[in-house]
N, C-alpha and C. Protein backbone atom coordinates (compact mmCIF):
# COMPACT_ATOMS: atom_id res chain seq x y z
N UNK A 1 0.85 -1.16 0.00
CA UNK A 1 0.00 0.00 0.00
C UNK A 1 0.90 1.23 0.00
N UNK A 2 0.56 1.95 -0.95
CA UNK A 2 1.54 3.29 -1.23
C UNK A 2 0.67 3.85 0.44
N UNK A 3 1.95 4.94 0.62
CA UNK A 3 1.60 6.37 1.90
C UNK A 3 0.82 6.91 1.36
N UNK A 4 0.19 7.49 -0.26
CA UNK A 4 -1.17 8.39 -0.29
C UNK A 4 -2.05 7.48 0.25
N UNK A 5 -2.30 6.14 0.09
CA UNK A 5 -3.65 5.04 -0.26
C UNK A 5 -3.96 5.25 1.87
N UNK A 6 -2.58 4.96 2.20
CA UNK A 6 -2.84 5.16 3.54
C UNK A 6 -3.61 6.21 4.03
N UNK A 7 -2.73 7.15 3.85
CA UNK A 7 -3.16 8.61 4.40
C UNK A 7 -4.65 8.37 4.10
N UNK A 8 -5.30 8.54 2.87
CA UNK A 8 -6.62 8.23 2.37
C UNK A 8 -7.46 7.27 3.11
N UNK A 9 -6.83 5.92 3.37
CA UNK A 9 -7.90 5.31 4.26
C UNK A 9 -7.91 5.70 5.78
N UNK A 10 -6.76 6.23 6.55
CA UNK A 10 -7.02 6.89 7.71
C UNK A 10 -7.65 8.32 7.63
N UNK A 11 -7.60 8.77 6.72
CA UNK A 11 -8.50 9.72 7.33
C UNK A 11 -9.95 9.43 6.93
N UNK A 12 -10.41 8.48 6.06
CA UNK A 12 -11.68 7.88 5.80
C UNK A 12 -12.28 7.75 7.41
N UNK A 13 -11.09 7.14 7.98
CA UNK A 13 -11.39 6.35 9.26
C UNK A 13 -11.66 7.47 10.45
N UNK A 14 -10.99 9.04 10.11
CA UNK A 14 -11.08 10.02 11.18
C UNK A 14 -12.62 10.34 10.67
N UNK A 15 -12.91 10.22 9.49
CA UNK A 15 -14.28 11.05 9.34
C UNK A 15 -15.50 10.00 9.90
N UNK A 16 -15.18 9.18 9.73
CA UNK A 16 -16.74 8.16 9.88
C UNK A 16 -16.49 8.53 11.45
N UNK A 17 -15.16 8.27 11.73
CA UNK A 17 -15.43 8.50 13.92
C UNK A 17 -16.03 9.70 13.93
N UNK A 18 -15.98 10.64 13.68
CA UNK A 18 -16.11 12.31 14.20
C UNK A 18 -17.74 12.12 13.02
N UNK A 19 -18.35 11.47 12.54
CA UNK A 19 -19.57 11.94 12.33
C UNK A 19 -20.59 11.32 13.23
N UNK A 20 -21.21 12.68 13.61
CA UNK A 20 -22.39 12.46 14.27
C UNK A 20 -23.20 10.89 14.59
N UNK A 21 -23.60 10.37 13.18
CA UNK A 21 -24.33 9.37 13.23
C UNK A 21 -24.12 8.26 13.16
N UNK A 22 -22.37 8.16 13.48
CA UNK A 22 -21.89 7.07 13.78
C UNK A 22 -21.51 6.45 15.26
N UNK A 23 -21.85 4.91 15.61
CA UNK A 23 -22.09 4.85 16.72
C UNK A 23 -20.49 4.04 17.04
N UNK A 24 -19.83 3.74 18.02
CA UNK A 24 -18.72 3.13 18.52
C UNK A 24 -19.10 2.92 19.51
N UNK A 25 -19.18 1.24 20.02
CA UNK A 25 -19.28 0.48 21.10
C UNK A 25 -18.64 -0.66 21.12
N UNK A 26 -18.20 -0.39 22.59
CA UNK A 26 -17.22 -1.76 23.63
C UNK A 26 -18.27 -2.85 23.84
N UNK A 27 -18.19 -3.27 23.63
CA UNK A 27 -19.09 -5.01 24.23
C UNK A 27 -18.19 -6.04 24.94
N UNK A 28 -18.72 -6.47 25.52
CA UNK A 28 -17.96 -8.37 26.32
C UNK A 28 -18.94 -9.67 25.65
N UNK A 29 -17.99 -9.82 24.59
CA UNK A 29 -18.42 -11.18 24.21
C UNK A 29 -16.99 -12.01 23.71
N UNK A 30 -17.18 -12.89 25.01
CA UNK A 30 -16.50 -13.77 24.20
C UNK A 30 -16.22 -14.79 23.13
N UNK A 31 -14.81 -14.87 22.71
CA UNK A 31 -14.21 -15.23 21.71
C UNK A 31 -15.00 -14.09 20.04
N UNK A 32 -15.11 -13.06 20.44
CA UNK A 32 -15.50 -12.00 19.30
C UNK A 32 -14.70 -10.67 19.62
N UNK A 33 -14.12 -10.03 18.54
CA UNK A 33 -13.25 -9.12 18.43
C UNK A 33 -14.37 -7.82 18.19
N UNK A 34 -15.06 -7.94 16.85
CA UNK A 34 -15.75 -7.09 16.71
C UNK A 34 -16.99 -6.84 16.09
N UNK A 35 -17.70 -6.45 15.63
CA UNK A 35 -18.68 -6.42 15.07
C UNK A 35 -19.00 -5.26 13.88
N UNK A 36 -19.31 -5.29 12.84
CA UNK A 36 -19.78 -4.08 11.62
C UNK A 36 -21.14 -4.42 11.52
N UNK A 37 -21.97 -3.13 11.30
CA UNK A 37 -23.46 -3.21 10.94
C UNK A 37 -23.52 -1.99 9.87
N UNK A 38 -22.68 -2.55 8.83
CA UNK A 38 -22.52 -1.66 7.48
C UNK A 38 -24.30 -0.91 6.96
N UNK A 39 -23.90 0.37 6.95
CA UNK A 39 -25.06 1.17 6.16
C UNK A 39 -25.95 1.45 7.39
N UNK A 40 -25.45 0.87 9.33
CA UNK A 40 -26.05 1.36 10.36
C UNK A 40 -25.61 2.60 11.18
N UNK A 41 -24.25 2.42 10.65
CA UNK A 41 -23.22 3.37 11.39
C UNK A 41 -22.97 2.79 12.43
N UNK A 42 -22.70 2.08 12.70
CA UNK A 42 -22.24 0.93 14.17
C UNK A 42 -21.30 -0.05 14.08
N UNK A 43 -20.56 0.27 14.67
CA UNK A 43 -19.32 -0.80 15.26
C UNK A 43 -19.28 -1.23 16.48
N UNK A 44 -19.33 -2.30 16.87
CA UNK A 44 -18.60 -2.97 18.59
C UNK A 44 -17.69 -3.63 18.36
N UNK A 45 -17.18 -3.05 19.43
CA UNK A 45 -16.11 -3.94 19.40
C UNK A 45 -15.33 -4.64 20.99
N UNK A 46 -15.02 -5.82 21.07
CA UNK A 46 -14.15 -6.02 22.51
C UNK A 46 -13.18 -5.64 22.95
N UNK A 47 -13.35 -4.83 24.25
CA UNK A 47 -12.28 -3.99 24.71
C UNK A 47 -11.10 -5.10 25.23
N UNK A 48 -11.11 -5.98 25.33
CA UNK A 48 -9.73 -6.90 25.95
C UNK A 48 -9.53 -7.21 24.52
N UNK A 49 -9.25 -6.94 23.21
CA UNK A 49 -8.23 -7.46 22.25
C UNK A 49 -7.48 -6.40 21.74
N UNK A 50 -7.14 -6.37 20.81
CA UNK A 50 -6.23 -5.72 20.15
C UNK A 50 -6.96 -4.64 19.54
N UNK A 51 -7.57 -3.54 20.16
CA UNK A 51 -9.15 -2.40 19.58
C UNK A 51 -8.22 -1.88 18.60
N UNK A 52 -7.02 -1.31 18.69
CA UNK A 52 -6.70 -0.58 17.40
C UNK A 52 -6.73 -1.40 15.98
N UNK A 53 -6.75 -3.03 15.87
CA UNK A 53 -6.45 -3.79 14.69
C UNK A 53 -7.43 -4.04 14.48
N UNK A 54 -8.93 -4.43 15.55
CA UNK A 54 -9.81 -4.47 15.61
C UNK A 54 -10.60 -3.51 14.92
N UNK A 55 -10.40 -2.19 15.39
CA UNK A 55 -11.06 -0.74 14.62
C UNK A 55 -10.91 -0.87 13.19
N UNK A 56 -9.67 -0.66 12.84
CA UNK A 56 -9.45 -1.05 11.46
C UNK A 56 -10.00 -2.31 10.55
N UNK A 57 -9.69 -3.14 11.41
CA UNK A 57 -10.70 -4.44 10.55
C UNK A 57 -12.25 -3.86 10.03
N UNK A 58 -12.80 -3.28 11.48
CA UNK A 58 -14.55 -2.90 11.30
C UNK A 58 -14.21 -2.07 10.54
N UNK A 59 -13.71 -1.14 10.28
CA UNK A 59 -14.05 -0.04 9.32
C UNK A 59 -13.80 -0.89 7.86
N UNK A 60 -12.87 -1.48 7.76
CA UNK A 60 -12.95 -1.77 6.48
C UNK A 60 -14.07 -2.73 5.81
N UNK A 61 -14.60 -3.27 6.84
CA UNK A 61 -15.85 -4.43 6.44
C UNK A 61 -17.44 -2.86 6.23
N UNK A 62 -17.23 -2.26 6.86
CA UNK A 62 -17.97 -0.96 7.17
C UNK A 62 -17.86 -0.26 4.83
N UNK A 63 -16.56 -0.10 4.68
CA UNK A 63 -15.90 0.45 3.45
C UNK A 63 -16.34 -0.39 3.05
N UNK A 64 -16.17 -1.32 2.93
CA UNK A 64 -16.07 -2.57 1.53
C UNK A 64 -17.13 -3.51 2.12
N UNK A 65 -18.35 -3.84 2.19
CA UNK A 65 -19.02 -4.78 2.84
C UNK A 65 -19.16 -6.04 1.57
N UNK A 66 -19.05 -5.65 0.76
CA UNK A 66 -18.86 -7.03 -0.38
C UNK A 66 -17.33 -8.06 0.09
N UNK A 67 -16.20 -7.32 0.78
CA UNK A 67 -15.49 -8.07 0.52
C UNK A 67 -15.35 -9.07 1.53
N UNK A 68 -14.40 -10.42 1.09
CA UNK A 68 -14.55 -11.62 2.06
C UNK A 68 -13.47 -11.56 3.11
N UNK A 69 -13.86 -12.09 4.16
CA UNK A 69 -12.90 -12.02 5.45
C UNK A 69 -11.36 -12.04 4.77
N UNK A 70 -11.00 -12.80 4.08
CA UNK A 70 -9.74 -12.79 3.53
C UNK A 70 -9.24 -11.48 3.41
N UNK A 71 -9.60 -11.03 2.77
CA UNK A 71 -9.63 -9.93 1.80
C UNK A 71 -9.27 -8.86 2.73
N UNK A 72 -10.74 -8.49 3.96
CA UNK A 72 -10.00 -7.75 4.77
C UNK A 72 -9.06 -8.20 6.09
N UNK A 73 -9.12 -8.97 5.83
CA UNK A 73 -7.43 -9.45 6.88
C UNK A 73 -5.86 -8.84 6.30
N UNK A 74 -6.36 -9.34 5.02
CA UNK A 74 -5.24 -9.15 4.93
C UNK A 74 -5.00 -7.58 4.37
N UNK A 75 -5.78 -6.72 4.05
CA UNK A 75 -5.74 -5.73 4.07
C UNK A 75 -5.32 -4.59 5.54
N UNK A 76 -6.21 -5.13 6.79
CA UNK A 76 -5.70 -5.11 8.16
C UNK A 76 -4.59 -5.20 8.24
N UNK A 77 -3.93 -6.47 7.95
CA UNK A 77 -2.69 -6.77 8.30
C UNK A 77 -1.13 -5.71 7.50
N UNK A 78 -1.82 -5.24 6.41
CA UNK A 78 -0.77 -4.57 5.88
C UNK A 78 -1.17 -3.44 6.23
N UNK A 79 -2.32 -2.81 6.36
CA UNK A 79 -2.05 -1.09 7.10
C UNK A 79 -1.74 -1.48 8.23
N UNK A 80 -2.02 -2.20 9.28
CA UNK A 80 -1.03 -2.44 10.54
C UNK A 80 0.30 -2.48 10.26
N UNK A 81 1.19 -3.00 9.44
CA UNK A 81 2.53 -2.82 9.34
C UNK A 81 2.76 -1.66 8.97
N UNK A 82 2.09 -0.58 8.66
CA UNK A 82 2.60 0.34 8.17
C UNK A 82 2.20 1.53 8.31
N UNK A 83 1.36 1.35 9.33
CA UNK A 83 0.85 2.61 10.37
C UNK A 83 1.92 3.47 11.02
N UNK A 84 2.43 4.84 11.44
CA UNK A 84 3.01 5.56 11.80
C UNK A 84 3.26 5.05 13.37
N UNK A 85 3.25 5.56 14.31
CA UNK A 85 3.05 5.76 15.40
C UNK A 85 2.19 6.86 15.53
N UNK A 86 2.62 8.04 14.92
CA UNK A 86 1.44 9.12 15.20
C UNK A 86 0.49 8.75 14.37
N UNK A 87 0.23 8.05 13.58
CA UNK A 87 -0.95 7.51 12.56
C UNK A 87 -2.22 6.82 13.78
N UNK A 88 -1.09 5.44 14.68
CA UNK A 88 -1.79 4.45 15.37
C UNK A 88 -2.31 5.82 16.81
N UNK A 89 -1.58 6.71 17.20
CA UNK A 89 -2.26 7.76 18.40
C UNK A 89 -3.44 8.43 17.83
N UNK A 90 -3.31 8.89 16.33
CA UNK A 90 -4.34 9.81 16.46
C UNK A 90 -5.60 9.01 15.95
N UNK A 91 -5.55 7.62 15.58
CA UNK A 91 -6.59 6.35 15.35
C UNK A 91 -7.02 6.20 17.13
N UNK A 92 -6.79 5.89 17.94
CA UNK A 92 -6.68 5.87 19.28
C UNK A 92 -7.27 7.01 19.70
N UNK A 93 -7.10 8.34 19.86
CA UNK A 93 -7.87 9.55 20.19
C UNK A 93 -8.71 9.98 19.61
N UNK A 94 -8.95 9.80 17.84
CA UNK A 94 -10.14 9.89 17.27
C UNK A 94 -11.16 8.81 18.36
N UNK A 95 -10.78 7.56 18.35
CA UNK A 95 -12.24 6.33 18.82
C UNK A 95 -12.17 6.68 19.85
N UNK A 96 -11.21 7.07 20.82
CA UNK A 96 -11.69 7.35 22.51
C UNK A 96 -13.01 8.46 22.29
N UNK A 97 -12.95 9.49 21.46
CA UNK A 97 -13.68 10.60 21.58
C UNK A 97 -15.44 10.03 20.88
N UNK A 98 -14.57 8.91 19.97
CA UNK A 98 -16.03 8.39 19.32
C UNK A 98 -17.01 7.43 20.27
N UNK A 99 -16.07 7.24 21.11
CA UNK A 99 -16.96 6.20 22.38
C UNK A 99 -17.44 6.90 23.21
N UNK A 100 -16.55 8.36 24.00
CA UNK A 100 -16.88 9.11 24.45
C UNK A 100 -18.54 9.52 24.00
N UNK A 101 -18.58 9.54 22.64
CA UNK A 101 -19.17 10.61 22.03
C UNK A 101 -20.40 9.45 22.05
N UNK A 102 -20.60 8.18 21.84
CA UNK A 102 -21.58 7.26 21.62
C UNK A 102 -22.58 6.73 22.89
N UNK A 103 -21.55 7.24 23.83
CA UNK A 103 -22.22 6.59 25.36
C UNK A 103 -23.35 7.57 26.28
């Protein structure tokens, strides 16, 4: 993934958090990471895993709801390698504010 394609899908990812009618929620279920309810504006997700790889997974099933788990894994898996550090903080302070903002 080129750095524009990035930049482009994180900030996809700052806008859906910071709009209004999108919802972000923690749940306890086990053995489940997260949940997408594409075209609801809703994500859950479990706060004991990995929420930042997690976030990213939901959004992209959220983006692309045609595509197959494969598909976004492994898409996950390569913007995770190649996330900034200030990329992975300000992914992290956008969703704190979006949970903030949902509860």
């Amino acid at each position: 993934m080129k750095k524009s394609q990035l930049y482009r899908f994180t900030n996809r990812i700052y806008m859906r958090l910071k709009h209004e009618r999108f919802t972000l929620r923690f749940i306890r279920a086990p053995g489940v990471h997260g949940y997408c309810y594409p075209g609801m504006g809703l994500i859950q997700m479990n706060p004991s895993g990995d929420i930042l790889a997690t976030l990213v997974h939901e959004m992209i099933h959220d983006f692309y709801p045609n595509w197959r788990e494969e598909r976004v894994l492994a898409h996950e898996r390569m913007m995770m390698a190649q996330l900034s550090h200030r990329q992975m903080a300000n992914l992290m302070f956008a969703m704190g504010k979006a949970l903030v903002r949902s509860h």
